[in-house]
C-alpha atoms as a PDB file:
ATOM      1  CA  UNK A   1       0.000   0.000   0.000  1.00  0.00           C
ATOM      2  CA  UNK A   2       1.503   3.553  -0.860  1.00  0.00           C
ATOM      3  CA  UNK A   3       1.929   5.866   2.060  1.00  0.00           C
ATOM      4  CA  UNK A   4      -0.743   8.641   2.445  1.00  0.00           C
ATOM      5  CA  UNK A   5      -0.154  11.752   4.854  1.00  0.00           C
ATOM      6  CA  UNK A   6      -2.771  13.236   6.074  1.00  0.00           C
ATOM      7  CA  UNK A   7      -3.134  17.022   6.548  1.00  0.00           C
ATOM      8  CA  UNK A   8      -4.749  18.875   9.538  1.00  0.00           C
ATOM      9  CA  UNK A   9      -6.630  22.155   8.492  1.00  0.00           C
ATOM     10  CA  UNK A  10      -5.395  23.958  11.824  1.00  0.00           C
ATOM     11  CA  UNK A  11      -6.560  27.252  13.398  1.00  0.00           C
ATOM     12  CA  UNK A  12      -9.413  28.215  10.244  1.00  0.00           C
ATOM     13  CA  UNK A  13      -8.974  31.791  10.798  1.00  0.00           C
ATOM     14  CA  UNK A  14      -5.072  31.555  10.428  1.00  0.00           C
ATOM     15  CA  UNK A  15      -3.412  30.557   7.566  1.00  0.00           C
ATOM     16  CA  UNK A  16      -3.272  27.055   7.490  1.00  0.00           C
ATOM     17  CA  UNK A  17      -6.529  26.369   4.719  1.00  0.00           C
ATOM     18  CA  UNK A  18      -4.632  28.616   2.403  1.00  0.00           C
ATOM     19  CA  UNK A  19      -1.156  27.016   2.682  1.00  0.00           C
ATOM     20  CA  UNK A  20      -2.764  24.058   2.177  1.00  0.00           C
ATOM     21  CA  UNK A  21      -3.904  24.496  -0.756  1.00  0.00           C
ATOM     22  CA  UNK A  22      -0.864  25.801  -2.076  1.00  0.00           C
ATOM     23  CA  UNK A  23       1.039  23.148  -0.858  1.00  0.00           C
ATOM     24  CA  UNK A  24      -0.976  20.675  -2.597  1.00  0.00           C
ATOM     25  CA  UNK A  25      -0.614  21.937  -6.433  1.00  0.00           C
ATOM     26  CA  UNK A  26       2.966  22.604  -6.087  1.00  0.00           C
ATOM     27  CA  UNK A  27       5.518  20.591  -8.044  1.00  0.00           C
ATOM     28  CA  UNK A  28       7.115  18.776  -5.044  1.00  0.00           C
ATOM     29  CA  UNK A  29       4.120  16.858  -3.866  1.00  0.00           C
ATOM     30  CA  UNK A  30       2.531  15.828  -7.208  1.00  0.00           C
ATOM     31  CA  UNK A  31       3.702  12.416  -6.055  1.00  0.00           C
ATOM     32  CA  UNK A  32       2.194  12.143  -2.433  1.00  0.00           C
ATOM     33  CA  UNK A  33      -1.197  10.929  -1.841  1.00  0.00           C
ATOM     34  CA  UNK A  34      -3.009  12.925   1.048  1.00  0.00           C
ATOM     35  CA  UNK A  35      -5.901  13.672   2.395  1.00  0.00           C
ATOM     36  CA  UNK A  36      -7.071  16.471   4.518  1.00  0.00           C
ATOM     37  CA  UNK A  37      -8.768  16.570   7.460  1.00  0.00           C
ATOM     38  CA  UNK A  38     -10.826  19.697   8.197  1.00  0.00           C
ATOM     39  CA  UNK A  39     -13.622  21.544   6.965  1.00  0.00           C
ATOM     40  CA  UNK A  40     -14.522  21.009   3.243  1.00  0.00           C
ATOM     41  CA  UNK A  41     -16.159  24.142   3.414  1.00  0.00           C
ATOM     42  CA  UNK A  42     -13.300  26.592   4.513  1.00  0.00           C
ATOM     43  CA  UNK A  43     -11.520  24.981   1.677  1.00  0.00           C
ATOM     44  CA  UNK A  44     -14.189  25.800  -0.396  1.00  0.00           C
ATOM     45  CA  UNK A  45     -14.127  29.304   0.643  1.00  0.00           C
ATOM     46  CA  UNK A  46     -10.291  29.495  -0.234  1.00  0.00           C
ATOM     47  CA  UNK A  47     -10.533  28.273  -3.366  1.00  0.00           C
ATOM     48  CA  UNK A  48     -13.176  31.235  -4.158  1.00  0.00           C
ATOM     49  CA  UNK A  49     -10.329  33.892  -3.309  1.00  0.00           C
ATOM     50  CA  UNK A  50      -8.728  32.711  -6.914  1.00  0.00           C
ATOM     51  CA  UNK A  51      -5.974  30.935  -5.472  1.00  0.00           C
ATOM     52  CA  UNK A  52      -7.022  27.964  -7.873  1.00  0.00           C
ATOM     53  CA  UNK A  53      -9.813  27.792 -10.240  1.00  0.00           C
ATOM     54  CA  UNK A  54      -9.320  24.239 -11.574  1.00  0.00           C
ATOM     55  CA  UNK A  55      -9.187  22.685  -8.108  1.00  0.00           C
ATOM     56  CA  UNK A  56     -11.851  20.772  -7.098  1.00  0.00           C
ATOM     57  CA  UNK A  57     -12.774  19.377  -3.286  1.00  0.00           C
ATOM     58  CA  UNK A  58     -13.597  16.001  -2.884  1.00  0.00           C
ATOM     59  CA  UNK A  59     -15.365  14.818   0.521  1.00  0.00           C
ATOM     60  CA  UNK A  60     -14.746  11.352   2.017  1.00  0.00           C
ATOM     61  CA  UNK A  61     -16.132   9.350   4.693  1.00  0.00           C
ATOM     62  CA  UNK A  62     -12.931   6.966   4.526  1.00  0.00           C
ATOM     63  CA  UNK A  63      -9.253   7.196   3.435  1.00  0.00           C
ATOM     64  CA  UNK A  64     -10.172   4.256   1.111  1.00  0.00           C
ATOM     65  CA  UNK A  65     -12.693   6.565  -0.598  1.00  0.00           C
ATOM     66  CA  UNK A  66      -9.679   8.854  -1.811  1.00  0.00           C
ATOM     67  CA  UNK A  67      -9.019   9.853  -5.655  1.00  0.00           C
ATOM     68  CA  UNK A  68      -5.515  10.555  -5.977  1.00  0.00           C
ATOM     69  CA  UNK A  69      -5.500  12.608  -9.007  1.00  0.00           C
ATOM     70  CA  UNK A  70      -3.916  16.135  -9.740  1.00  0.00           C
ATOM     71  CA  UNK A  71      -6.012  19.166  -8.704  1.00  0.00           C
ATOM     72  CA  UNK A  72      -8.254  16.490  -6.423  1.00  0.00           C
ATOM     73  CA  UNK A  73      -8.098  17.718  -2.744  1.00  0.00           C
ATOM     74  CA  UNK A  74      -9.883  14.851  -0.563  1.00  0.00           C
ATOM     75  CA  UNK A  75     -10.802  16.059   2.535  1.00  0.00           C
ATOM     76  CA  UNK A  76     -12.680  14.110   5.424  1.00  0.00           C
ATOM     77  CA  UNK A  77     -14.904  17.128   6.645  1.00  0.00           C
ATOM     78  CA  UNK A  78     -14.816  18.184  10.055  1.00  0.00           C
ATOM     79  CA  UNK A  79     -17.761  20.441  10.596  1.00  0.00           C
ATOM     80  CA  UNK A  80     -17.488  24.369  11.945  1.00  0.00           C
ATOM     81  CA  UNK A  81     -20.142  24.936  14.583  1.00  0.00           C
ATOM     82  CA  UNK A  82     -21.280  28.369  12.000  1.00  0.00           C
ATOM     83  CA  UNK A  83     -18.851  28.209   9.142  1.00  0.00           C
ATOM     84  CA  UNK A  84     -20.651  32.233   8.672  1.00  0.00           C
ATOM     85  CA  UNK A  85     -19.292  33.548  11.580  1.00  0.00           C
ATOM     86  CA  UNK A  86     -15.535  32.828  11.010  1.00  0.00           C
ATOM     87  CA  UNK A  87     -13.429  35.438  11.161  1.00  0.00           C
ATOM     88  CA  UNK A  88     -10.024  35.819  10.066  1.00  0.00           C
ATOM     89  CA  UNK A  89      -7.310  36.791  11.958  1.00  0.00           C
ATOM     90  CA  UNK A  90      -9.498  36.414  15.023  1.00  0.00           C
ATOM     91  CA  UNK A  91      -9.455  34.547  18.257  1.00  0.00           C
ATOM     92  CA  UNK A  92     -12.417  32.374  18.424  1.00  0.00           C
ATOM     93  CA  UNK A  93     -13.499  29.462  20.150  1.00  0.00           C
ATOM     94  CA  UNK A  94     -15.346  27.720  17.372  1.00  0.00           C
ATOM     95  CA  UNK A  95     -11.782  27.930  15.618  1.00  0.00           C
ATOM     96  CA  UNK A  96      -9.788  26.210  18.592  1.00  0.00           C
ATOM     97  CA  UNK A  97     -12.310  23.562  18.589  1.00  0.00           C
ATOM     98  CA  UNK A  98     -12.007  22.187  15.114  1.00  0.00           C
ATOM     99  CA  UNK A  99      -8.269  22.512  15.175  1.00  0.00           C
ATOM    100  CA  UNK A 100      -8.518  20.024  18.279  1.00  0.00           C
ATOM    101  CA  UNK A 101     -10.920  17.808  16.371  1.00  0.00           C
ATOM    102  CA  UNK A 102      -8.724  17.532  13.398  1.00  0.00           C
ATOM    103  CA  UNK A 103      -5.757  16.421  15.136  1.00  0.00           C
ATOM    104  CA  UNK A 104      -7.591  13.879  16.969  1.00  0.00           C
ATOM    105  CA  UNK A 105      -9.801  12.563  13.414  1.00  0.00           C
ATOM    106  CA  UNK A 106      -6.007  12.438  12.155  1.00  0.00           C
ATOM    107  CA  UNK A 107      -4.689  10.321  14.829  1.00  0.00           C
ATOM    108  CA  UNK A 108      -7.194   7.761  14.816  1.00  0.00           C
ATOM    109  CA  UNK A 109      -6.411   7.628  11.668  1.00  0.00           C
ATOM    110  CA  UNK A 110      -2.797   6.887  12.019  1.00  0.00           C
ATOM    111  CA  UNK A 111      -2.650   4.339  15.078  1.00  0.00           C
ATOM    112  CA  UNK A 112      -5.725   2.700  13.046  1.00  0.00           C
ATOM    113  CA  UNK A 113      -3.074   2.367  10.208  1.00  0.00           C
ATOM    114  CA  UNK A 114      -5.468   4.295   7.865  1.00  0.00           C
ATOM    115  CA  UNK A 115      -2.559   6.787   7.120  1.00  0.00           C
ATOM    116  CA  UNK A 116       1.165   6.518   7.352  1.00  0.00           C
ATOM    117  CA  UNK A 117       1.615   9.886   9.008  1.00  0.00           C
ATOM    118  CA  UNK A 118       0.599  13.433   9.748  1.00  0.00           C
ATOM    119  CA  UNK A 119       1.264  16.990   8.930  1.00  0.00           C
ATOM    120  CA  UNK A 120      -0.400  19.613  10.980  1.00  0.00           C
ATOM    121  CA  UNK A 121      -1.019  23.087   9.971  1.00  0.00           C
ATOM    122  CA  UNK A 122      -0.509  25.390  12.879  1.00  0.00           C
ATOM    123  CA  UNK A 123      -3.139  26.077  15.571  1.00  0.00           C
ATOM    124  CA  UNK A 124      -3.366  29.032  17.948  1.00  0.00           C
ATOM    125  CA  UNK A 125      -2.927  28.024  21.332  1.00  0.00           C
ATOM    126  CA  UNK A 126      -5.240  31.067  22.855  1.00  0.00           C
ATOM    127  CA  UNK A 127      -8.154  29.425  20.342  1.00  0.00           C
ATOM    128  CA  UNK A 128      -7.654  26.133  21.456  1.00  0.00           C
ATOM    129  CA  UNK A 129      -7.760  27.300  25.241  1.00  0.00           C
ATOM    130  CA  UNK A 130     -11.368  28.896  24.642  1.00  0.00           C
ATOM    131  CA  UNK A 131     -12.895  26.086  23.732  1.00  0.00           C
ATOM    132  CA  UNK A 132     -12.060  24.295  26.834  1.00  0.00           C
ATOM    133  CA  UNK A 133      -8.734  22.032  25.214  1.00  0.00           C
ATOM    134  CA  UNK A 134      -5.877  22.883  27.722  1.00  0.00           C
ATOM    135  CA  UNK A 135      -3.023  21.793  25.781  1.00  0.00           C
ATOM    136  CA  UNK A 136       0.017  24.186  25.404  1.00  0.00           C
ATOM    137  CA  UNK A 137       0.587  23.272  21.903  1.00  0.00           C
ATOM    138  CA  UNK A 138       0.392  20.069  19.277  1.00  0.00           C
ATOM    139  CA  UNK A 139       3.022  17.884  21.339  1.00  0.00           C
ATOM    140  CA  UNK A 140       1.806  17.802  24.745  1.00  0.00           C
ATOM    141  CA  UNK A 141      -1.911  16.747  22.601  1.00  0.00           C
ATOM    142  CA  UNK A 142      -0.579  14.517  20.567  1.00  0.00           C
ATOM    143  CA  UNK A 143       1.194  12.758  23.538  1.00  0.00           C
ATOM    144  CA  UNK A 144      -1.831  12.132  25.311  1.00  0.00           C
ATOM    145  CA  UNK A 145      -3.801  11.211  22.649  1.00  0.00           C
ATOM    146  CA  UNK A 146      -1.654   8.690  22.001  1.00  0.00           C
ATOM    147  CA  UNK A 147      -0.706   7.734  25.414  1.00  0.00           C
ATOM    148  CA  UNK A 148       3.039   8.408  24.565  1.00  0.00           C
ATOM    149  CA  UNK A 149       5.205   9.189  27.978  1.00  0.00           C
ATOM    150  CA  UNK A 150       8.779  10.538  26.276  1.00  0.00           C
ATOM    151  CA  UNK A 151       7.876  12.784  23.555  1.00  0.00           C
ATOM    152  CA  UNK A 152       9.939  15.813  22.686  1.00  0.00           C
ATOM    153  CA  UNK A 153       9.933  18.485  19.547  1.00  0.00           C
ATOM    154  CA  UNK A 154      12.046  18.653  16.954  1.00  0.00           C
ATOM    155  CA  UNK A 155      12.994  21.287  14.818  1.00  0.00           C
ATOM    156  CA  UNK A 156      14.418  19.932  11.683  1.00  0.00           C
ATOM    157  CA  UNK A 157      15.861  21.490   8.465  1.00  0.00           C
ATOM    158  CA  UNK A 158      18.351  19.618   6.394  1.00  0.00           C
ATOM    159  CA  UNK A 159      21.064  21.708   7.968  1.00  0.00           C
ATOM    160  CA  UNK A 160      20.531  22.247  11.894  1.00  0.00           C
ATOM    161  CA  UNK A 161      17.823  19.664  13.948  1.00  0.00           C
ATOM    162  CA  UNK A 162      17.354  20.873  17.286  1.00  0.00           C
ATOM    163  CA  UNK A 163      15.319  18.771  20.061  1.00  0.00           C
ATOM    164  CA  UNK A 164      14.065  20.376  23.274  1.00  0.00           C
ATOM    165  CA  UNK A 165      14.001  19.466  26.506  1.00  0.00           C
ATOM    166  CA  UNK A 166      11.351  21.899  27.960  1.00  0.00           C
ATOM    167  CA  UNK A 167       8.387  24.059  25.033  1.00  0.00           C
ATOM    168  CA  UNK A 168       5.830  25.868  26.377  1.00  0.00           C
ATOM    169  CA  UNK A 169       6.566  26.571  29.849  1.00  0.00           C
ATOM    170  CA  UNK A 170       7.986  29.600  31.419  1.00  0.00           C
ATOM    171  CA  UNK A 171      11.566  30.285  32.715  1.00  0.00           C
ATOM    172  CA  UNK A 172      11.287  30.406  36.092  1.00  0.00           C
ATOM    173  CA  UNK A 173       9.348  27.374  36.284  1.00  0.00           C
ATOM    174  CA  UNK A 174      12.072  25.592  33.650  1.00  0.00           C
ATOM    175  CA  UNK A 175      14.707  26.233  36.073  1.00  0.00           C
ATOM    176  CA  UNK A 176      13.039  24.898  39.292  1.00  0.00           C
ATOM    177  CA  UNK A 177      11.866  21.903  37.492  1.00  0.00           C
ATOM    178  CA  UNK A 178      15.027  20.697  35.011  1.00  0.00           C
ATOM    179  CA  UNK A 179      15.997  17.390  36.188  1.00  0.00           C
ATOM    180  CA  UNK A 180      18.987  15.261  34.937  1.00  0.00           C
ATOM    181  CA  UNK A 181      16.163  12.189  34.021  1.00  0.00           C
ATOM    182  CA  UNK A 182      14.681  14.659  31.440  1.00  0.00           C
ATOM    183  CA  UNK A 183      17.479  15.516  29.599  1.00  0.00           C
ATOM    184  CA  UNK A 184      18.534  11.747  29.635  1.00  0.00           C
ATOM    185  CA  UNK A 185      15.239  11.308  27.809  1.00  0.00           C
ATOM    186  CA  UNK A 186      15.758  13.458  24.941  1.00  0.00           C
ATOM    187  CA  UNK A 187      18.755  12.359  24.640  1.00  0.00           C
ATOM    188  CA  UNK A 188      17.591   9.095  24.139  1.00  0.00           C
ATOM    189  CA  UNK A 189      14.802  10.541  21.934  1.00  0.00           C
ATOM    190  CA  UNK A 190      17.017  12.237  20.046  1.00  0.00           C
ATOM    191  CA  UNK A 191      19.441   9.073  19.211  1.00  0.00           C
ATOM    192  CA  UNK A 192      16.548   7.044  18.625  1.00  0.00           C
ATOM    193  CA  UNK A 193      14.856   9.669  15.657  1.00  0.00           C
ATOM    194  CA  UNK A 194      17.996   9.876  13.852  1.00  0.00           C
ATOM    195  CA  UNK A 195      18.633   6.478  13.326  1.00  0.00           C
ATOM    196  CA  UNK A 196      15.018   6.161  12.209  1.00  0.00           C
ATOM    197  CA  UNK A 197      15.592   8.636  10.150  1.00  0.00           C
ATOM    198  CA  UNK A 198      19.075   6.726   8.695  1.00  0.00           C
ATOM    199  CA  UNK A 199      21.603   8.578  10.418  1.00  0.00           C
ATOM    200  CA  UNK A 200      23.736   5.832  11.734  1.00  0.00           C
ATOM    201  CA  UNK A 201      25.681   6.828  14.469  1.00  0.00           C
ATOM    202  CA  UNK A 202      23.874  10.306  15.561  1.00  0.00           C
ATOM    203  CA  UNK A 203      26.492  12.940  17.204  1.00  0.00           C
ATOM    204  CA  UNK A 204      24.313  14.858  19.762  1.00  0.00           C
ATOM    205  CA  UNK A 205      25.409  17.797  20.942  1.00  0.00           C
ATOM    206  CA  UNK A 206      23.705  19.150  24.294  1.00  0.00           C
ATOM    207  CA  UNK A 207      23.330  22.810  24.671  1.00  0.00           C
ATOM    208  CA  UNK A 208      24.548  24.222  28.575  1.00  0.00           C
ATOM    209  CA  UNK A 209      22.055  26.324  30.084  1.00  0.00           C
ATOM    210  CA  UNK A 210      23.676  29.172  31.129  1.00  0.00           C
ATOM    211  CA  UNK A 211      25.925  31.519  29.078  1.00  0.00           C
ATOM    212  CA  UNK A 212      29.040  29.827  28.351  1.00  0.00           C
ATOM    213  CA  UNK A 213      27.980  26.627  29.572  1.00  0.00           C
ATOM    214  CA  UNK A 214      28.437  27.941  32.985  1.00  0.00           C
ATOM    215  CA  UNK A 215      31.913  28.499  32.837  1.00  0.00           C
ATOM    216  CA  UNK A 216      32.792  25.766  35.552  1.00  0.00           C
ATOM    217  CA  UNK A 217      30.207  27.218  37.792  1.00  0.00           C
ATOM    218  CA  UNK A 218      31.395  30.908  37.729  1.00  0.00           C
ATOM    219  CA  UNK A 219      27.827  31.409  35.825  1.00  0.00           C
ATOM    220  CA  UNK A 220      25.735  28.957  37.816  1.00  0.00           C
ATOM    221  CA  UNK A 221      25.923  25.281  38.764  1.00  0.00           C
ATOM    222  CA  UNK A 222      23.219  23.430  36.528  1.00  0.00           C
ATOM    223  CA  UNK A 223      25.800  22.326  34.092  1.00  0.00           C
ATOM    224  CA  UNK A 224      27.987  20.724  36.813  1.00  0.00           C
ATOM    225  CA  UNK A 225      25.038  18.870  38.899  1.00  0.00           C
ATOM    226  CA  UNK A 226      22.041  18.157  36.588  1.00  0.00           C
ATOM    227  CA  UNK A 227      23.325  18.331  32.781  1.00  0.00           C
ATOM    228  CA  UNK A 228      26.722  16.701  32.906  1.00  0.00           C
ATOM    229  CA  UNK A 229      25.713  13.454  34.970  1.00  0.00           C
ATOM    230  CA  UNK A 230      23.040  12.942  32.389  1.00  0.00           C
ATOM    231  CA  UNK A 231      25.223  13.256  29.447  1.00  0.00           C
ATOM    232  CA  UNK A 232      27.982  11.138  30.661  1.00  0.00           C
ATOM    233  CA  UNK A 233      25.282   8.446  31.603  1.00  0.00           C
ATOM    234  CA  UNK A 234      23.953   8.185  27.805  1.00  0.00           C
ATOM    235  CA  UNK A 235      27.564   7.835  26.958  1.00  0.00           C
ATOM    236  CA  UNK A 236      27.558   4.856  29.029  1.00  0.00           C
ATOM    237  CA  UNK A 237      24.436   3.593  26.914  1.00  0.00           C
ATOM    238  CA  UNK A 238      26.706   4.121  23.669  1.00  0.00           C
ATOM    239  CA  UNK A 239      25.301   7.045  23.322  1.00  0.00           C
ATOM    240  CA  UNK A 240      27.469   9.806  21.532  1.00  0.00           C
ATOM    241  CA  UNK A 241      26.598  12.605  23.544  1.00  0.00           C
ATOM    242  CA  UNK A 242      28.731  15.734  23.665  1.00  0.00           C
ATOM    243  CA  UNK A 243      28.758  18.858  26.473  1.00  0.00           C
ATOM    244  CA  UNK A 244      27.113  20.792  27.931  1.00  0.00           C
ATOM    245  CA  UNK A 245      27.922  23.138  25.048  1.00  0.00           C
ATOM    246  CA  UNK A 246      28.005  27.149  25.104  1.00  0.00           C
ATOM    247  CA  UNK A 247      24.582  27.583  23.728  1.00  0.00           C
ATOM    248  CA  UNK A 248      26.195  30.458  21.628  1.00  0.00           C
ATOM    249  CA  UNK A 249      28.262  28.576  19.548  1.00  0.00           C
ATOM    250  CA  UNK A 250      27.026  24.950  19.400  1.00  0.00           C
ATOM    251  CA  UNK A 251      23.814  25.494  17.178  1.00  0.00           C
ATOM    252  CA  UNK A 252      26.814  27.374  14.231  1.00  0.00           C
ATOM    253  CA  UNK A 253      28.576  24.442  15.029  1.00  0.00           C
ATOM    254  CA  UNK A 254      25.969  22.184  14.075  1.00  0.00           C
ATOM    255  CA  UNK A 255      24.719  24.616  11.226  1.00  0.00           C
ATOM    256  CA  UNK A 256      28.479  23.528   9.796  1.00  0.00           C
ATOM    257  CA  UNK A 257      28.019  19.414  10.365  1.00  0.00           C
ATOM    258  CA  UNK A 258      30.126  18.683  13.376  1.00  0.00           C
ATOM    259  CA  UNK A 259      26.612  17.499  15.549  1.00  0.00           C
ATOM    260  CA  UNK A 260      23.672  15.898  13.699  1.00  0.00           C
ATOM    261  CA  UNK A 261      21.271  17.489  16.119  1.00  0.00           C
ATOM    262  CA  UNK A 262      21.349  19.702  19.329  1.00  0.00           C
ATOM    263  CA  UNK A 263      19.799  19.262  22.600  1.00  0.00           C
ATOM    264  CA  UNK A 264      18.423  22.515  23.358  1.00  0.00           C
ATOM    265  CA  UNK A 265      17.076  23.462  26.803  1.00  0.00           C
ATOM    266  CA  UNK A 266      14.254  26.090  26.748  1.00  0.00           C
ATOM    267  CA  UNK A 267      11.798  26.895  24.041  1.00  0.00           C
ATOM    268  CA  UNK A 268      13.811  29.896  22.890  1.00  0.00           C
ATOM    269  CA  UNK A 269      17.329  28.462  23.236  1.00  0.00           C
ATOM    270  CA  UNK A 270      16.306  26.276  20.221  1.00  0.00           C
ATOM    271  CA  UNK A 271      13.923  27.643  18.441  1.00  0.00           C
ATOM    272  CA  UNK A 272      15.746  31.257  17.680  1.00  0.00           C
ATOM    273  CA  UNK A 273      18.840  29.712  16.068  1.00  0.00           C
ATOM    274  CA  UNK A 274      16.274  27.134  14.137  1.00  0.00           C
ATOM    275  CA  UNK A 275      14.347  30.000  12.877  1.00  0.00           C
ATOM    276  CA  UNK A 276      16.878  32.427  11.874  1.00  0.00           C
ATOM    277  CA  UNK A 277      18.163  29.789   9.445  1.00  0.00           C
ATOM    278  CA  UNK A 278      15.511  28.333   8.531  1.00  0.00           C
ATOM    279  CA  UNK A 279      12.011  30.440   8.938  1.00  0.00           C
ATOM    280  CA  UNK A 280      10.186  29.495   5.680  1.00  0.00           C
ATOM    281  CA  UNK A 281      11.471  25.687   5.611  1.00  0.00           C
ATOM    282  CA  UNK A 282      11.945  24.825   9.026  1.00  0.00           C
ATOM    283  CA  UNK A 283       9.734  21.851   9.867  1.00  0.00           C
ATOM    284  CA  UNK A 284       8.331  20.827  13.684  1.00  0.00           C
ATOM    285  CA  UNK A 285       8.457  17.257  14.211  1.00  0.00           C
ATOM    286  CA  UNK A 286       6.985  15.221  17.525  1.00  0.00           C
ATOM    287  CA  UNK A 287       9.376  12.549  18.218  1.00  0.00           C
ATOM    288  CA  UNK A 288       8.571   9.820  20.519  1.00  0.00           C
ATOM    289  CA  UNK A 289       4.767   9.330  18.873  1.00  0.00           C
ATOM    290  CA  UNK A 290       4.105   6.044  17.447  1.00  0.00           C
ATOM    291  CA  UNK A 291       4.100   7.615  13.967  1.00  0.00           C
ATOM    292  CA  UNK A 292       5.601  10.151  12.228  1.00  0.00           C
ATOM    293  CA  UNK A 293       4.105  13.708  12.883  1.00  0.00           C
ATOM    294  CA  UNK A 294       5.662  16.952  10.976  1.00  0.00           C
ATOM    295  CA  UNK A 295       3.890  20.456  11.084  1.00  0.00           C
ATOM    296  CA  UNK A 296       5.398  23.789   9.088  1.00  0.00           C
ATOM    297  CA  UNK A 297       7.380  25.686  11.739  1.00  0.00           C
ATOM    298  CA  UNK A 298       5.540  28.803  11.713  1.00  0.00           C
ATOM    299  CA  UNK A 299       2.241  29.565  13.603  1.00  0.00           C
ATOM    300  CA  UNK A 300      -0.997  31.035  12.171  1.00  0.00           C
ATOM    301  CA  UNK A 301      -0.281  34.723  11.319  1.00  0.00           C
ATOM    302  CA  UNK A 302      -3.179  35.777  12.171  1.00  0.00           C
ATOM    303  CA  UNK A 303      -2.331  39.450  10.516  1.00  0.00           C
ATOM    304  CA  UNK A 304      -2.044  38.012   7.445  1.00  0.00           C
ATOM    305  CA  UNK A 305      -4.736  35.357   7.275  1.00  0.00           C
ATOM    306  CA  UNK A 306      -7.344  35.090   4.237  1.00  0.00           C
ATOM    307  CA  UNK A 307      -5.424  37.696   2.452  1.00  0.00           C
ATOM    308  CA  UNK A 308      -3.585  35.054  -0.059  1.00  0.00           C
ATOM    309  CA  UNK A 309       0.009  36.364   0.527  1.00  0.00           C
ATOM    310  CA  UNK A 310       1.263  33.352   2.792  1.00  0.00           C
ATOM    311  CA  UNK A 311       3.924  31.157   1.579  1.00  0.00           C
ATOM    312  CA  UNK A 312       3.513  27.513   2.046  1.00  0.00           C
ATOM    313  CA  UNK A 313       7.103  26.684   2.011  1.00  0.00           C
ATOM    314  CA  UNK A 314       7.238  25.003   5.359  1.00  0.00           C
ATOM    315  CA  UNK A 315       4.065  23.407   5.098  1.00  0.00           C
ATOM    316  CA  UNK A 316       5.066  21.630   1.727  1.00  0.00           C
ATOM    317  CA  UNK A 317       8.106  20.613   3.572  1.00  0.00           C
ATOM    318  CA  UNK A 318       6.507  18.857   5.992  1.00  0.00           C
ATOM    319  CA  UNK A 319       4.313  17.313   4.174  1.00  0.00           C
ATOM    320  CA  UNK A 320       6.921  16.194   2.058  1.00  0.00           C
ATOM    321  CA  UNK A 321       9.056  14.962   5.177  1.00  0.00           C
ATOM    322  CA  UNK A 322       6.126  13.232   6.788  1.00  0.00           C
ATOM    323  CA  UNK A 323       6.108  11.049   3.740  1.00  0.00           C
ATOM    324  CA  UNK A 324       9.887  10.558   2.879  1.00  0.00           C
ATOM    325  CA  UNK A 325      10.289   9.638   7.031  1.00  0.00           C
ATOM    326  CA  UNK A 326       7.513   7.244   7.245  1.00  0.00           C
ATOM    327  CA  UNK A 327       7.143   3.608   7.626  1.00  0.00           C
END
């Protein structure tokens, strides 16, 4: 059976239903069979704007009911509560509630086996919040919809992959709660993604947490008596762990090929090297899930939603990598 990816819609009032669509007549995924899940009739509404005339949607019960043919979009709808109400570019809890709906459609569908993996379009945490889903992001969802226990984010572009040991919390609380067993967890994350994704013998690099990895302790003691034990136990695993590294060097470092992929820290430690590099191609990917899951790297610009000016460049790459890393 050929691997089919499907596609969450997202935050409705943000950008994802256009990038969609642009993602799926470009040249690079003519190949890749997908289908979306979300609301056949925001599509609809898209595809009014001009983006496409000769596009046509086509809704499906089942991912067996699919037509893989060019300018075919299959979605399986997933209902707005008033599709006439949505606004662009706006907050809304209708919107936060069918983003939730189409991850969790779209994992049923992959632990059922239906589809090989899953890109998501981005959803705005605020949105989800107001209608009642009190997850901090797709990762911490996606883990417990799937009952997974170690999951961690990747950021991934062919040139710098950084994993992270804390997301969406703040720093204060990252630095009462970092704990060597974490970080010994992503580690092991991180080893195991790269070799599924054919890198042989991964080079990790971990990231210190305070400037200049501490400097022996002159800059704090985190380094000395939560990151280093944990590193030097992975190494004991066969792990090929390296640091803690100055966080301002090691992601250039990487950027030039001496680490595969970086341990960051904190949510900004990773992500502001990841998207200085690599804004518009930069793909998220939740590793630990029982299938592969990519999602563009951007969120849902709400100030430029609806207006037919957003570039789908990291949502074609994921797509694109959720098929090419899949089983």
């Amino acid at each position: 059976m050929s691997k089919i990816v499907a596609i969450t819609m997202g935050d409705p009032a943000g950008i994802g239903p256009e990038i969609i669509v642009k993602a799926l007549q470009s040249e690079v995924l003519k190949n890749i069979h997908s289908v979306v899940v979300g609301s056949a009739e925001v599509l609809k509404k898209q595809l009014k704007m001009g983006l496409f005339t000769n596009v046509s949607i086509n809704v499906i019960e089942q991912v067996s009911n699919a037509i893989f043919q060019p300018n075919i979009i299959n979605v399986i709808d997933i209902k707005l509560d008033d599709i006439d109400s949505l606004k662009p570019g706006i907050i809304q809890p209708q919107a936060g509630d069918l983003a939730y709906h189409c991850v969790k459609k779209a994992t049923e569908l992959a632990l059922s086996g239906e589809v090989s993996a899953i890109a998501t379009a981005p959803l705005n945490k605020e949105a989800l919040y107001s209608a009642g889903h009190m997850y901090p992001g797709h990762t911490e969802l996606l883990a417990k919809l799937t009952d997974s226990k170690d999951v961690a984010m990747v950021l991934y572009t062919d040139s710098l992959k950084v994993i992270h040991v804390t997301t969406h919390v703040s720093l204060r609380k990252f630095l009462d709660t970092l704990n060597s067993e974490r970080i010994e967890k992503v580690i092991k994350i991180a080893d195991n993604f790269l070799k599924k994704i054919r890198i042989k013998h991964p080079r990790i690099a971990v990231a210190g947490v305070n400037p200049h990895a501490g400097e022996h302790g002159l800059f704090g003691d985190e380094e000395i008596k939560i990151v280093t034990p944990a590193i030097e136990k992975m190494r004991q695993y066969g792990i090929d762990a390296i640091g803690p590294c100055a966080p301002d060097t090691v992601f250039l470092q990487a950027h030039q090929g001496k680490f595969d992929i970086v341990v960051a820290m904190y949510h900004d430690q990773g992500h502001i090297p990841l998207k200085l590099l690599g804004f518009y191609d930069g793909v998220n990917i939740a590793a630990g899930l029982p299938f592969i899951r990519t999602s563009a790297d951007h969120g849902t610009a709400y100030d430029i939603a609806w207006q037919g000016v957003a570039k789908p460049d990291s949502m074609i790459e994921s797509i694109r990598l959720a098929e090419l890393l899949s089983n």
